[in-house]
Protein backbone atom coordinates (compact mmCIF):
# COMPACT_ATOMS: atom_id res chain seq x y z
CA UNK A 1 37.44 -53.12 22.32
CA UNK A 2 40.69 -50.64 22.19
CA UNK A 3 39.76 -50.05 18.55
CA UNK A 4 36.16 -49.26 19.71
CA UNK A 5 37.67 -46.88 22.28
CA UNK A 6 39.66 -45.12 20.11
CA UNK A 7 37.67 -44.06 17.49
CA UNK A 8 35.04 -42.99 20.51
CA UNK A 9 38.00 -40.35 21.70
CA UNK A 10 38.76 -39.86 18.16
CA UNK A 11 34.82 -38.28 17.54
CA UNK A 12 35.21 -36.63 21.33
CA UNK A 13 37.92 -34.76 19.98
CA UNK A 14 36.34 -33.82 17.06
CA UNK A 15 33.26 -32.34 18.34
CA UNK A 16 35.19 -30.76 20.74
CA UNK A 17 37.14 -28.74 17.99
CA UNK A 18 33.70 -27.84 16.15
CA UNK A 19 32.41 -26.39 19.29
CA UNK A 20 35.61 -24.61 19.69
CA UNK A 21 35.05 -22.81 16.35
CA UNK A 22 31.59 -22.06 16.47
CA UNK A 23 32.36 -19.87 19.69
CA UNK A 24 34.80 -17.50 17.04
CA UNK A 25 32.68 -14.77 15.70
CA UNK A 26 31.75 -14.44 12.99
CA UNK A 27 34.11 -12.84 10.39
CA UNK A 28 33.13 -9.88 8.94
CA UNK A 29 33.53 -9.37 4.96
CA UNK A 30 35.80 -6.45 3.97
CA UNK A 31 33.71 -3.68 2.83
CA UNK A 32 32.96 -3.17 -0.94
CA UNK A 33 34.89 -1.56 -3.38
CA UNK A 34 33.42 2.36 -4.06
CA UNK A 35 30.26 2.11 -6.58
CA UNK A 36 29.77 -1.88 -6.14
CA UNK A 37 25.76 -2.12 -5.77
CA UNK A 38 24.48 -3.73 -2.46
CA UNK A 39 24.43 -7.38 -2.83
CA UNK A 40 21.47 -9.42 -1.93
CA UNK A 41 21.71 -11.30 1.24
CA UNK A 42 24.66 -9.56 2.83
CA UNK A 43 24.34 -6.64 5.02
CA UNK A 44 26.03 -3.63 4.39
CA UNK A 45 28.91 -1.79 6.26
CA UNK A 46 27.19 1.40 5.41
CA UNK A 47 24.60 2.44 8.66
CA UNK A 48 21.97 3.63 7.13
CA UNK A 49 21.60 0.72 4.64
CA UNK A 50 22.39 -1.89 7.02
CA UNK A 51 19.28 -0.43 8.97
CA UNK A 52 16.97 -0.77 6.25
CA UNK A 53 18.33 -4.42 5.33
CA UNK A 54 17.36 -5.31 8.81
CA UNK A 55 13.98 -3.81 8.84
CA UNK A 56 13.29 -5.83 5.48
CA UNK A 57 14.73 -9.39 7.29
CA UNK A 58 12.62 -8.59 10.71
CA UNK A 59 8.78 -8.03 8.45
CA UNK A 60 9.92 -10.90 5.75
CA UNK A 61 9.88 -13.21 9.10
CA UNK A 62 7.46 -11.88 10.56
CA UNK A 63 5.34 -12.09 7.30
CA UNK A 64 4.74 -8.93 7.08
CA UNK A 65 6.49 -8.91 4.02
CA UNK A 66 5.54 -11.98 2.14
CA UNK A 67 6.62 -11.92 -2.00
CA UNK A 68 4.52 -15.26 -1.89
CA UNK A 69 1.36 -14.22 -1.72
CA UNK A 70 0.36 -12.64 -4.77
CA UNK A 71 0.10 -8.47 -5.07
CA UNK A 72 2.24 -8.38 -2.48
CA UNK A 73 3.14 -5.18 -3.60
CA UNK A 74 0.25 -3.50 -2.89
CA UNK A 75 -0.01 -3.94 0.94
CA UNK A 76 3.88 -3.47 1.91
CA UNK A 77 4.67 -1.59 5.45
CA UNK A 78 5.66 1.17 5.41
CA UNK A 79 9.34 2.09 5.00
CA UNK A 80 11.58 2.83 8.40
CA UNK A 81 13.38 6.34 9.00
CA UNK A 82 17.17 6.13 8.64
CA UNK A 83 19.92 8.41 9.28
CA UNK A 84 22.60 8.60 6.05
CA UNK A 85 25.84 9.51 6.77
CA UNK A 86 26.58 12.90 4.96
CA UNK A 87 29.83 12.20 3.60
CA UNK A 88 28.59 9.37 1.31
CA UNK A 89 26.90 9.33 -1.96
CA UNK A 90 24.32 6.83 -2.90
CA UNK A 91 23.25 6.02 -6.48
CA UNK A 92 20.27 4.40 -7.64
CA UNK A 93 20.51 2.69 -10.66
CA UNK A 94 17.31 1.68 -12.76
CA UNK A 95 18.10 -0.53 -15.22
CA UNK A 96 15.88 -0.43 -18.93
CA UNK A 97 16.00 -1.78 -21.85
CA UNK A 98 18.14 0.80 -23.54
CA UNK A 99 20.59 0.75 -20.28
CA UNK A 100 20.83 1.69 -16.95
CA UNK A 101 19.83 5.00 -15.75
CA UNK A 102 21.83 6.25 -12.59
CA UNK A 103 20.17 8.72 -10.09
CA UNK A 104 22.62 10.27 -7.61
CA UNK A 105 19.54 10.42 -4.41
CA UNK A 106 19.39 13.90 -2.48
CA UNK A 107 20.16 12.37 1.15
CA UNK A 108 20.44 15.42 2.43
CA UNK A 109 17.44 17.57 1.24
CA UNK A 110 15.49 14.60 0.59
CA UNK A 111 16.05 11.83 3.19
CA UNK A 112 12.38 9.81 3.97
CA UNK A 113 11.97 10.07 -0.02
CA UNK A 114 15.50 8.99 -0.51
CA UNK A 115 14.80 5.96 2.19
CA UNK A 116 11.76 5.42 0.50
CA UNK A 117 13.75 4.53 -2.92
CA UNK A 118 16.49 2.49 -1.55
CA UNK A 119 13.91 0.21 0.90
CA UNK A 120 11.64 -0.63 -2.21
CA UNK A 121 14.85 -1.34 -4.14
CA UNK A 122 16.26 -3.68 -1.92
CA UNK A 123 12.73 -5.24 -1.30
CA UNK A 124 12.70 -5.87 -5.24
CA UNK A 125 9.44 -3.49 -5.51
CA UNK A 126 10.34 -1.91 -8.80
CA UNK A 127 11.91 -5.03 -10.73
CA UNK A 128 9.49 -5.69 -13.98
CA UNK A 129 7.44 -2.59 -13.17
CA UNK A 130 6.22 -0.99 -16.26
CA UNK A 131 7.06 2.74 -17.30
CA UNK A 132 3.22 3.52 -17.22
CA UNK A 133 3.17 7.50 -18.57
CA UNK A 134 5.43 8.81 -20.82
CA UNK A 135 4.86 12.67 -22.02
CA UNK A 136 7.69 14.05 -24.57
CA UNK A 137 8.97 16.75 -22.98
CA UNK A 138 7.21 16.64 -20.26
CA UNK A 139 8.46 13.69 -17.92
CA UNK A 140 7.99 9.60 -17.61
CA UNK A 141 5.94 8.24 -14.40
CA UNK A 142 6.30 4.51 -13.41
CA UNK A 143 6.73 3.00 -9.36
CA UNK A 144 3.24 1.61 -9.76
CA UNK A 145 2.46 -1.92 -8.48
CA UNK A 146 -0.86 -1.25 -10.45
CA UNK A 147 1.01 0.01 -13.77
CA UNK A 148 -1.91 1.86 -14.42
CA UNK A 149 -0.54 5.25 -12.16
CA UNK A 150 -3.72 4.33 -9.70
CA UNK A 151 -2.10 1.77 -7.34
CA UNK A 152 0.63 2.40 -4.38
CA UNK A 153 2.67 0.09 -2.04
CA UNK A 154 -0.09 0.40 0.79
CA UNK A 155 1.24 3.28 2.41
CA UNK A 156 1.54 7.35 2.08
CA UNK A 157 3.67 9.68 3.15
CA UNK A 158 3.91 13.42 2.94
CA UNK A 159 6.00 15.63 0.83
CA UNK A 160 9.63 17.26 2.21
CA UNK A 161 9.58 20.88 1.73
CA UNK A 162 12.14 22.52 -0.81
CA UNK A 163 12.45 25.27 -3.14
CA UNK A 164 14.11 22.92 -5.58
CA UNK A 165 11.92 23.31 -9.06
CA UNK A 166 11.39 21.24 -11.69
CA UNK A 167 13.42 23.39 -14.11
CA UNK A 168 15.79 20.28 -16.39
CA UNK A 169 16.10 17.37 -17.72
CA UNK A 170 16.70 14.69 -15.43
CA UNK A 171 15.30 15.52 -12.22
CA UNK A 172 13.56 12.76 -10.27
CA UNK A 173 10.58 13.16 -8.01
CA UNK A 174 7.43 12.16 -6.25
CA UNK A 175 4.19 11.95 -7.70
CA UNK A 176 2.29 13.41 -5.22
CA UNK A 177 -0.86 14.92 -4.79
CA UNK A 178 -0.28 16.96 -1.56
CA UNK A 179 -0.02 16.00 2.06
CA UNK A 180 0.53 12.12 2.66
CA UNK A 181 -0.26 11.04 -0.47
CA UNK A 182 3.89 10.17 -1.62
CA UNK A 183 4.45 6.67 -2.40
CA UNK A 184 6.23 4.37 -4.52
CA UNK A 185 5.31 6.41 -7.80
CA UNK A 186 8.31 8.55 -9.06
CA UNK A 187 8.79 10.56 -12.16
CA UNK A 188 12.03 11.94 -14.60
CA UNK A 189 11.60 14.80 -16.21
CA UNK A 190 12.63 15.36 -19.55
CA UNK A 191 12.52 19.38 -19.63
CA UNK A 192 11.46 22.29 -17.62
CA UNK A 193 7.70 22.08 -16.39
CA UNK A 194 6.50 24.74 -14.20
CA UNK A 195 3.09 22.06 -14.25
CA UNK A 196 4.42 19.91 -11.54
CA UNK A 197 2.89 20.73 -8.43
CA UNK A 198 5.15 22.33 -6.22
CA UNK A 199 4.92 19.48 -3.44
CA UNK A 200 6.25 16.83 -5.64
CA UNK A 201 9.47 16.41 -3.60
CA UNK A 202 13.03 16.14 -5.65
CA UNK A 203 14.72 13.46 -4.44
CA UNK A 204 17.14 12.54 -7.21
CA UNK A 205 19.41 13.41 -10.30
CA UNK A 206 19.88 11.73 -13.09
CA UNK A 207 24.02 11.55 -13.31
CA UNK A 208 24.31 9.10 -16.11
CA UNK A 209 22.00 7.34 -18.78
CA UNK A 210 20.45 10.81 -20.67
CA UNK A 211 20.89 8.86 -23.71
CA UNK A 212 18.42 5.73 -22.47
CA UNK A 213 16.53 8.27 -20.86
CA UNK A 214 15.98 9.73 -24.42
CA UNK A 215 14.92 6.39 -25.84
CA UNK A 216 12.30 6.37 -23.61
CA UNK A 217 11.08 9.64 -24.01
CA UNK A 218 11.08 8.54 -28.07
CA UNK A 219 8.21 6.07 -26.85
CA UNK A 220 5.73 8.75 -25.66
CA UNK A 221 2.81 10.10 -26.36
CA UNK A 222 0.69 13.37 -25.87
CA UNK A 223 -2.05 11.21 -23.76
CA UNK A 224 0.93 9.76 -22.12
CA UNK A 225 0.03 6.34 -23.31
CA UNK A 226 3.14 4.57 -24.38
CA UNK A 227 3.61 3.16 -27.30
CA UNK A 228 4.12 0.33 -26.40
CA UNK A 229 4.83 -1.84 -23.44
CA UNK A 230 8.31 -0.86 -21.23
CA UNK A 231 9.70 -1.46 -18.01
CA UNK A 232 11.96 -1.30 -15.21
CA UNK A 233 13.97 -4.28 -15.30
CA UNK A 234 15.63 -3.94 -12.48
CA UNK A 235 16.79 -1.48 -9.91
CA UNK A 236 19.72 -1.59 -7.53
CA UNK A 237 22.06 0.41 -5.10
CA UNK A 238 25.25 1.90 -4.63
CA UNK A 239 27.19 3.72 -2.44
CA UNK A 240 30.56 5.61 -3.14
């Protein structure tokens, strides 16, 4: 009977210390080393990310947002308005074949479009996409659920005004067609093109990965049919 006493005090006291601990709060992880990409399934110190991580965890249970369903791509809502802070840089890195491709986003000039990239990044939109135009010296289009430059994410948006011009290599931008027609599509130029309709918003710069940017130009076409299948493997974020 004393044993059978003891060992009921003994589990009192241990519940008691559990419920003890799970009052603490939670810790906090230390924030991420500059240029570390945003890791999947932890929220980010940085405000405006954070903000999109939670509007991508409140449609996913909601369902909303459900990567189940097949084409799930194709009816996605539509991304939320953020606010980045203007002393930080963030980098988008599409990874290809020939190696990553790093696009320093225009925050500043460039903000919904910027937003735009970094929700459909973190949702895992572009991973496997396929690179469907490539022009030589003209520019490479891909952000197409469809991968036939026809589809979209199931929303459109409208261009930000700028009197940035397409005028280099490695300039990244909407494919857009005028007012609220700016999606998921994007394009990188590979030259100059005075072509590209003026409300095809600049939202990026290519910082690093001219060379794989080259090997992909090497697979184009003057129809813009590659030749041959390529893709996005994967794209992620950064912040420095």
């Amino acid at each position: 009977m004393r044993a059978r006493r003891s060992s009921s005090l003994a589990l009192a006291a241990a519940l008691a210390l559990v419920t003890a601990c799970s009052d603490e709060p939670a810790k906090r992880l230390p924030p991420p080393p500059p240029g570390a990409f945003v890791a999947p399934g932890v929220r980010s110190n940085d405000p405006a990310i954070a903000a999109i991580q939670d509007y991508i965890d409140r449609n996913t249970q909601s369902r909303r947002i459900d990567k189940s369903v097949p084409g799930w791509r194709l009816s996605t809502p539509m991304r939320p308005k953020v606010t980045f802070l203007p002393s930080t840089t963030y980098v988008w890195t599409i990874d290809t074949e020939f190696g990553p491709i790093q696009v320093k986003l225009r925050t500043n000039t460039a903000p919904e479009h910027a937003a735009n990239a970094i929700y459909l990044t973190l949702l895992g939109f572009y991973d496997g996409l396929a690179v469907h135009r490539i022009v030589p010296g003209k520019a490479l289009e891909t952000g197409d659920p469809a991968d036939d430059g026809k589809g979209g994410p199931g929303y459109a948006f409208s261009p930000e005004t700028s009197d940035a011009k397409h005028d280099q290599r490695g300039l990244v931008s909407a494919v857009s067609l005028g007012d609220s027609t700016d999606d998921s599509k994007f394009r990188i130029t590979f030259g100059p093109d005075a072509t590209i309709l003026p409300t095809s918003t600049i939202f990026g710069d290519v910082e690093n990965g001219l060379d794989a940017l080259a090997k992909l130009e090497a697979l184009g076409t003057a129809d813009g049919r590659p030749q041959r299948h390529v893709t996005i493997q994967r794209a992620r974020i950064s912040i420095r």
